[in-house]
Protein backbone atom coordinates (compact mmCIF):
# COMPACT_ATOMS: atom_id res chain seq x y z
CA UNK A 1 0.00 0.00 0.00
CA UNK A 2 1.36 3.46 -0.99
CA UNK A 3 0.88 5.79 1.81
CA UNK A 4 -1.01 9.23 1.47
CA UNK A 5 1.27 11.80 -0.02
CA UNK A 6 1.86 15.11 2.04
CA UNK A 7 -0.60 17.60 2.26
CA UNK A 8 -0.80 20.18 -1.30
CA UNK A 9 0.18 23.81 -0.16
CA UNK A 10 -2.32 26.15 -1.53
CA UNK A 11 -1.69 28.25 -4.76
CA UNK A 12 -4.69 31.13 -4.48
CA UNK A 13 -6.87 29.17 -6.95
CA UNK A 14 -9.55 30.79 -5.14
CA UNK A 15 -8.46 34.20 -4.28
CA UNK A 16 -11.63 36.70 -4.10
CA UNK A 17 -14.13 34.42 -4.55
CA UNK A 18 -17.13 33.54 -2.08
CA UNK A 19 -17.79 29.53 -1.58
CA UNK A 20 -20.86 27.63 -0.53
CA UNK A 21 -20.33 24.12 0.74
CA UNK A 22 -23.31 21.46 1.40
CA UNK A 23 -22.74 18.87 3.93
CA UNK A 24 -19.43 20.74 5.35
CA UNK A 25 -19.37 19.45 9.03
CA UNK A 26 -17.06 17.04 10.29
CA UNK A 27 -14.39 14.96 8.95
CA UNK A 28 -15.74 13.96 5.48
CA UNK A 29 -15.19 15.45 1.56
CA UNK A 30 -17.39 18.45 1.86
CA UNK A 31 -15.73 19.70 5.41
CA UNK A 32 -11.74 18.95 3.43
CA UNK A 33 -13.35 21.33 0.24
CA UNK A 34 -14.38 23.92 2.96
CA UNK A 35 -10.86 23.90 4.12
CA UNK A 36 -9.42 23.66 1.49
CA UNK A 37 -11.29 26.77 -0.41
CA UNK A 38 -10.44 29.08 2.96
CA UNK A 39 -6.86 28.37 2.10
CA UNK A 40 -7.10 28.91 -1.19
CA UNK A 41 -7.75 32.61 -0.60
CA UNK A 42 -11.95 32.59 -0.36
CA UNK A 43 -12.89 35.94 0.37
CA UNK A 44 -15.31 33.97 2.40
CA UNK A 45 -17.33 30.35 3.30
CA UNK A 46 -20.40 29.74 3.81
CA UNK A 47 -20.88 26.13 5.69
CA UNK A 48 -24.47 24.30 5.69
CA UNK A 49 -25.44 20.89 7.37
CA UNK A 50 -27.68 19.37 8.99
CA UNK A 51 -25.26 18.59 12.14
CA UNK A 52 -25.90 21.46 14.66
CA UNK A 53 -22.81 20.80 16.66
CA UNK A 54 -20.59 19.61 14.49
CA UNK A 55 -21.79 22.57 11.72
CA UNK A 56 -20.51 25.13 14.76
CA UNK A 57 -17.14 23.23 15.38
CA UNK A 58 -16.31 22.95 11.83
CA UNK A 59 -17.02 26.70 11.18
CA UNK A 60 -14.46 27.31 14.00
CA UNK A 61 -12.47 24.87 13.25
CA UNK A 62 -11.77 26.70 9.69
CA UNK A 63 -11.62 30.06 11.08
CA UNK A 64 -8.45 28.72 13.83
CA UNK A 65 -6.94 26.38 11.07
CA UNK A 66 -6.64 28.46 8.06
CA UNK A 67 -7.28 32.64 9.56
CA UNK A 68 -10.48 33.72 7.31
CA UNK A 69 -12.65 35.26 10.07
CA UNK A 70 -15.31 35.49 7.13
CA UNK A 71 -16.50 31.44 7.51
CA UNK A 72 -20.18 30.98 8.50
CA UNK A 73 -22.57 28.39 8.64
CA UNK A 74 -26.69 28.00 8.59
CA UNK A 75 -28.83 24.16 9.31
CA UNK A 76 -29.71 22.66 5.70
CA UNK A 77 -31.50 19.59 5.12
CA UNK A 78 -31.54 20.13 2.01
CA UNK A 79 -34.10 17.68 0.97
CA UNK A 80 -36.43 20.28 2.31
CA UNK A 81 -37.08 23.15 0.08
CA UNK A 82 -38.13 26.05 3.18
CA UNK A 83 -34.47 25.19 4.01
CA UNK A 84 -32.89 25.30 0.78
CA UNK A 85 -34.07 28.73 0.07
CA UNK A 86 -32.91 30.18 3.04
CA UNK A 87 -29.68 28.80 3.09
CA UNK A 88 -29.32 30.53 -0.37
CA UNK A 89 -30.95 33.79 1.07
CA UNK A 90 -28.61 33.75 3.89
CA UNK A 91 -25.35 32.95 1.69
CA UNK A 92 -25.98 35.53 -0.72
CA UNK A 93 -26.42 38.11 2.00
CA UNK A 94 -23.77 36.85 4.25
CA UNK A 95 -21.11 36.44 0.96
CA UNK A 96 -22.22 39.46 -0.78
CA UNK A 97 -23.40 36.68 -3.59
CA UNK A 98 -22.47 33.18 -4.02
CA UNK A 99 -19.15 32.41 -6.83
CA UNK A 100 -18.68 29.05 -5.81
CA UNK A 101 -21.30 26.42 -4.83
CA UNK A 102 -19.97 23.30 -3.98
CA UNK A 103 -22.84 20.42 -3.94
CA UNK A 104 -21.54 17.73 -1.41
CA UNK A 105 -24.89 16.67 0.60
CA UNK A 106 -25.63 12.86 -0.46
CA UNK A 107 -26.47 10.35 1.69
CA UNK A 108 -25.67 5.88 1.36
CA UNK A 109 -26.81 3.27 3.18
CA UNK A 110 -25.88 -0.18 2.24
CA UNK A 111 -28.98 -2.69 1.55
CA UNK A 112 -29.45 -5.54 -1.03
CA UNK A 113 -32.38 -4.40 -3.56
CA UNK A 114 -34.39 -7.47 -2.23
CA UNK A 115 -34.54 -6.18 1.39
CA UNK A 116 -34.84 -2.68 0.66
CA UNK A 117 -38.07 -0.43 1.38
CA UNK A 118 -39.42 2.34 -0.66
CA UNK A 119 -38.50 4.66 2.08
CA UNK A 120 -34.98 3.96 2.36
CA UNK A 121 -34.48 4.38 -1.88
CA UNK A 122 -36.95 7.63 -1.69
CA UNK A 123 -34.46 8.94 1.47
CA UNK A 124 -31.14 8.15 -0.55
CA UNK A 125 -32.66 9.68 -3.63
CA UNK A 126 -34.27 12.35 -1.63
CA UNK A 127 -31.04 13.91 -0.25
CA UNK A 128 -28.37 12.47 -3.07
CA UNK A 129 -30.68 13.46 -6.05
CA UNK A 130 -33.26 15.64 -5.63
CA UNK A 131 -31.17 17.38 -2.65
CA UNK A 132 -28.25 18.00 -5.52
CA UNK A 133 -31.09 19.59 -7.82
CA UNK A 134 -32.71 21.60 -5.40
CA UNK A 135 -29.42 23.64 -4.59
CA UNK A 136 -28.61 23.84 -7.88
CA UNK A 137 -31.49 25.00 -9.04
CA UNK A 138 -31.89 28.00 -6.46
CA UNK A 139 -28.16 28.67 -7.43
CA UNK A 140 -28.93 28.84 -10.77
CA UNK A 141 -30.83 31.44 -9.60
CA UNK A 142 -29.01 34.12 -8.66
CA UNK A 143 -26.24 33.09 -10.14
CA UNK A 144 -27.57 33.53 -13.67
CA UNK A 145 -28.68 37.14 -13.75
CA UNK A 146 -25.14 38.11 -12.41
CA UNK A 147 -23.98 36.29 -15.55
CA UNK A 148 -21.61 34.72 -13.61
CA UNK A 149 -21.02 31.47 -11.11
CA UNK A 150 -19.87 28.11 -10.86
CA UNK A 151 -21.35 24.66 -9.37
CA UNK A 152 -19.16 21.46 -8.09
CA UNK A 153 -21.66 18.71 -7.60
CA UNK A 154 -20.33 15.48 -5.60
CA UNK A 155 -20.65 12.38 -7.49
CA UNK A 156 -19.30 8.40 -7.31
CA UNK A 157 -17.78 6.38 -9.27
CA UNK A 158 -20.73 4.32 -8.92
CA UNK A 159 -22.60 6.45 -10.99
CA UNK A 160 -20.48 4.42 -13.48
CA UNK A 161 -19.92 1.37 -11.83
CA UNK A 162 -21.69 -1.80 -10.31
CA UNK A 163 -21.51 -2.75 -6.29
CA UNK A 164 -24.20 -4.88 -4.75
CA UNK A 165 -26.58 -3.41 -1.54
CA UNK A 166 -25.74 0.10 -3.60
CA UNK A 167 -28.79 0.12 -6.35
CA UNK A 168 -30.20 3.40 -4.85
CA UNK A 169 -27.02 5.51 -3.79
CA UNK A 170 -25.61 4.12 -7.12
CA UNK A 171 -29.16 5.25 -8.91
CA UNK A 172 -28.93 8.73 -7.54
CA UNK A 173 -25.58 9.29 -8.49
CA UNK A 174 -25.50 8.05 -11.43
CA UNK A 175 -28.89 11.05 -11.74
CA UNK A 176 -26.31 13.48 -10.80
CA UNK A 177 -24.06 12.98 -13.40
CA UNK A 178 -27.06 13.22 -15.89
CA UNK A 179 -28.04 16.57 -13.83
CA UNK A 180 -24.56 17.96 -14.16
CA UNK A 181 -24.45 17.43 -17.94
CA UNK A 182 -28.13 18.95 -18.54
CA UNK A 183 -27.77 21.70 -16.63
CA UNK A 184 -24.10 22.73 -17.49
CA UNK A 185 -25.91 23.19 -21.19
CA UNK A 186 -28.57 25.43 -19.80
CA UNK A 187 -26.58 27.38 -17.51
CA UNK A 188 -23.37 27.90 -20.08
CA UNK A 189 -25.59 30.74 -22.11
CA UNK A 190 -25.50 32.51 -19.06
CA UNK A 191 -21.95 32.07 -18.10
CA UNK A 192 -22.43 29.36 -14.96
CA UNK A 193 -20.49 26.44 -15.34
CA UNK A 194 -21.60 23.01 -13.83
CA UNK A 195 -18.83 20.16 -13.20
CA UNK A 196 -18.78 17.20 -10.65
CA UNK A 197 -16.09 14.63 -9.36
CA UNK A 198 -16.65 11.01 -9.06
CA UNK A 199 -14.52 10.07 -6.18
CA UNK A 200 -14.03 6.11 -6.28
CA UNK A 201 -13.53 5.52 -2.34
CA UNK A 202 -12.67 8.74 0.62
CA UNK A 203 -11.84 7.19 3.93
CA UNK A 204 -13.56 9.15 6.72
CA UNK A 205 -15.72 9.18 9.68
CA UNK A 206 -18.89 9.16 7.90
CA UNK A 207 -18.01 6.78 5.95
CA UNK A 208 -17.28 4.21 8.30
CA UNK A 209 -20.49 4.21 10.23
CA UNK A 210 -22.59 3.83 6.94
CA UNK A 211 -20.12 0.54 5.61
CA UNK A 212 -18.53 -1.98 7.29
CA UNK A 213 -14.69 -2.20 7.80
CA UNK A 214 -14.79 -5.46 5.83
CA UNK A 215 -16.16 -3.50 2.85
CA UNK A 216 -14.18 -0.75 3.21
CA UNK A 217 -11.35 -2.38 3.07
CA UNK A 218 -12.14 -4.71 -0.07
CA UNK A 219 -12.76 -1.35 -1.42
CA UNK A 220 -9.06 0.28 -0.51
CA UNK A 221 -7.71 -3.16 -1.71
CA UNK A 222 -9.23 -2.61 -5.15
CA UNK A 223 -7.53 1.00 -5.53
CA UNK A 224 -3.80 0.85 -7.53
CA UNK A 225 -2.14 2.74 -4.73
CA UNK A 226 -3.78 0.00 -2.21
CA UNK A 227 -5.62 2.49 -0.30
CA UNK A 228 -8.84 4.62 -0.39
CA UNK A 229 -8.46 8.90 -1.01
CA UNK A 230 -7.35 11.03 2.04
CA UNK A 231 -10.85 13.70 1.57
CA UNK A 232 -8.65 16.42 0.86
CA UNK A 233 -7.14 14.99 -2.45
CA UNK A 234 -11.12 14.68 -3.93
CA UNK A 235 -11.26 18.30 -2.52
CA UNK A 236 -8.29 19.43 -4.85
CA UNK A 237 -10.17 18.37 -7.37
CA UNK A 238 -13.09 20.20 -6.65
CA UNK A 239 -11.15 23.32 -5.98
CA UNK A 240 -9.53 22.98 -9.86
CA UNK A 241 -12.64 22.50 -11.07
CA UNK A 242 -14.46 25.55 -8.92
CA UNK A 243 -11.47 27.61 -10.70
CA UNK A 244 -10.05 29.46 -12.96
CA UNK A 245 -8.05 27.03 -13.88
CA UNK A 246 -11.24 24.82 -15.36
CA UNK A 247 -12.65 28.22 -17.39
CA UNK A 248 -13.32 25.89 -20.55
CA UNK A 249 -15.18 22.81 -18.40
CA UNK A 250 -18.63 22.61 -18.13
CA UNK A 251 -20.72 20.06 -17.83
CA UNK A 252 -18.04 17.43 -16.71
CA UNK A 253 -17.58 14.09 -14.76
CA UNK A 254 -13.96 13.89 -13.89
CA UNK A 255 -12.99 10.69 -11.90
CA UNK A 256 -10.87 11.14 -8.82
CA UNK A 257 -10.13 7.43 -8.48
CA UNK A 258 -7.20 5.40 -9.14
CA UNK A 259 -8.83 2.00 -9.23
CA UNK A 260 -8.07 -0.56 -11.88
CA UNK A 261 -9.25 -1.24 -15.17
């Protein structure tokens, strides 16, 4: 197994730019692209969750790590509109308008298609899917008129790929990478790119409490470094793609896996 390179120092990919991140609390993708987009020179980010106490510590957690005072944070479920709309209300005020939305809320359990009820597929597709489309939608928004934004929407791999107990997380992914390509066609006319990562596997908290260490580990074993992604190497990606850097990408799936063929 190859071990997890050092930690990227930051090159201002960001610099000036205001950054909304979904599902940003804790140890997990969305919290490392958070991070990550402070230190990349964000003028400021805005943090959303539906984790009251871990939404507060990661918003300090940010400010003492990386020195942007200008890091906030609201409650989002966003598989509830009410709460999608005023998390965009509050980030536009708050940010002065939204550059940079980052779409990272997506939830997995792990249940054969057999056993599974119609509430646990509508509550994976509810937050994965329709939560991913929601936020984009009411980004589109504002960010349209201002001729002017970008959207990172989280992905899998599985989107392309087969895994058994995954048919609905798998399902809804698989709908965001159909979202991100529709709506990067509509929203290029008005200057808003739309781009996701498919991340293979991230080791983090999160993840181990939804899949078992068995799993997860067949998983890393599968990878051709021998090991799943530190978050904050998916989050790079994310970051190019939120920048300048990606000014000719729209409507994108880039894979941030290195499994084998």
């Amino acid at each position: 197994m190859k071990p997890a390179p050092d930690y990227v120092p930051a090159h201002g990919l960001l610099k000036g730019k205001s950054v909304l991140v979904t599902a940003a609390a804790g140890a997990g993708i969305g919290f490392a692209a958070a991070r990550r987009a402070a230190e990349e020179g964000a003028r400021a980010v805005f943090l959303s969750d539906v984790h009251e106490r871990r939404l507060a510590e990661a918003v300090v957690a940010i400010q003492r790590d990386t020195g942007l005072e200008a890091v906030h944070g609201l409650l989002c479920d966003v598989s509830r509109q009410e709460q999608v709309d005023a998390l965009i209300e509050a980030a536009e005020a708050k940010l002065g308008g939204i550059d940079v939305l980052i779409n990272n809320a997506g939830l997995g359990t792990e249940k054969r298609l057999v056993e599974m009820s119609d509430e646990e597929w509508d509550r994976v597709i509810g937050v994965t899917l329709t939560g991913t489309f929601r936020m984009t939608r009411a980004a589109l928004r504002v960010m349209q008129p201002r001729g002017k934004g970008v959207i990172v929407n989280n992905a899998s791999v599985l989107g392309w790929r087969a895994q058994a107990a995954q048919a609905h997380y798998a399902a809804a992914k698989a709908g965001v990478m159909a979202l991100t390509r529709c709506a990067a066609m509509e929203a290029a006319e008005f200057g808003v790119r739309i781009n996701a990562v498919a991340p293979s596997i991230a080791i983090h908290a999160f993840l181990k409490k939804s899949a078992s260490e068995e799993l997860l580990s067949q998983l890393a074993s599968r990878e051709a470094f021998g090991r799943g992604a530190e978050p904050w190497e998916v989050a790079n990606v994310m970051i190019f793609l939120a920048s300048d850097y990606s000014s000719y990408m729209t409507g994108e799936v880039v894979s941030v896996s290195s499994q084998r063929a």
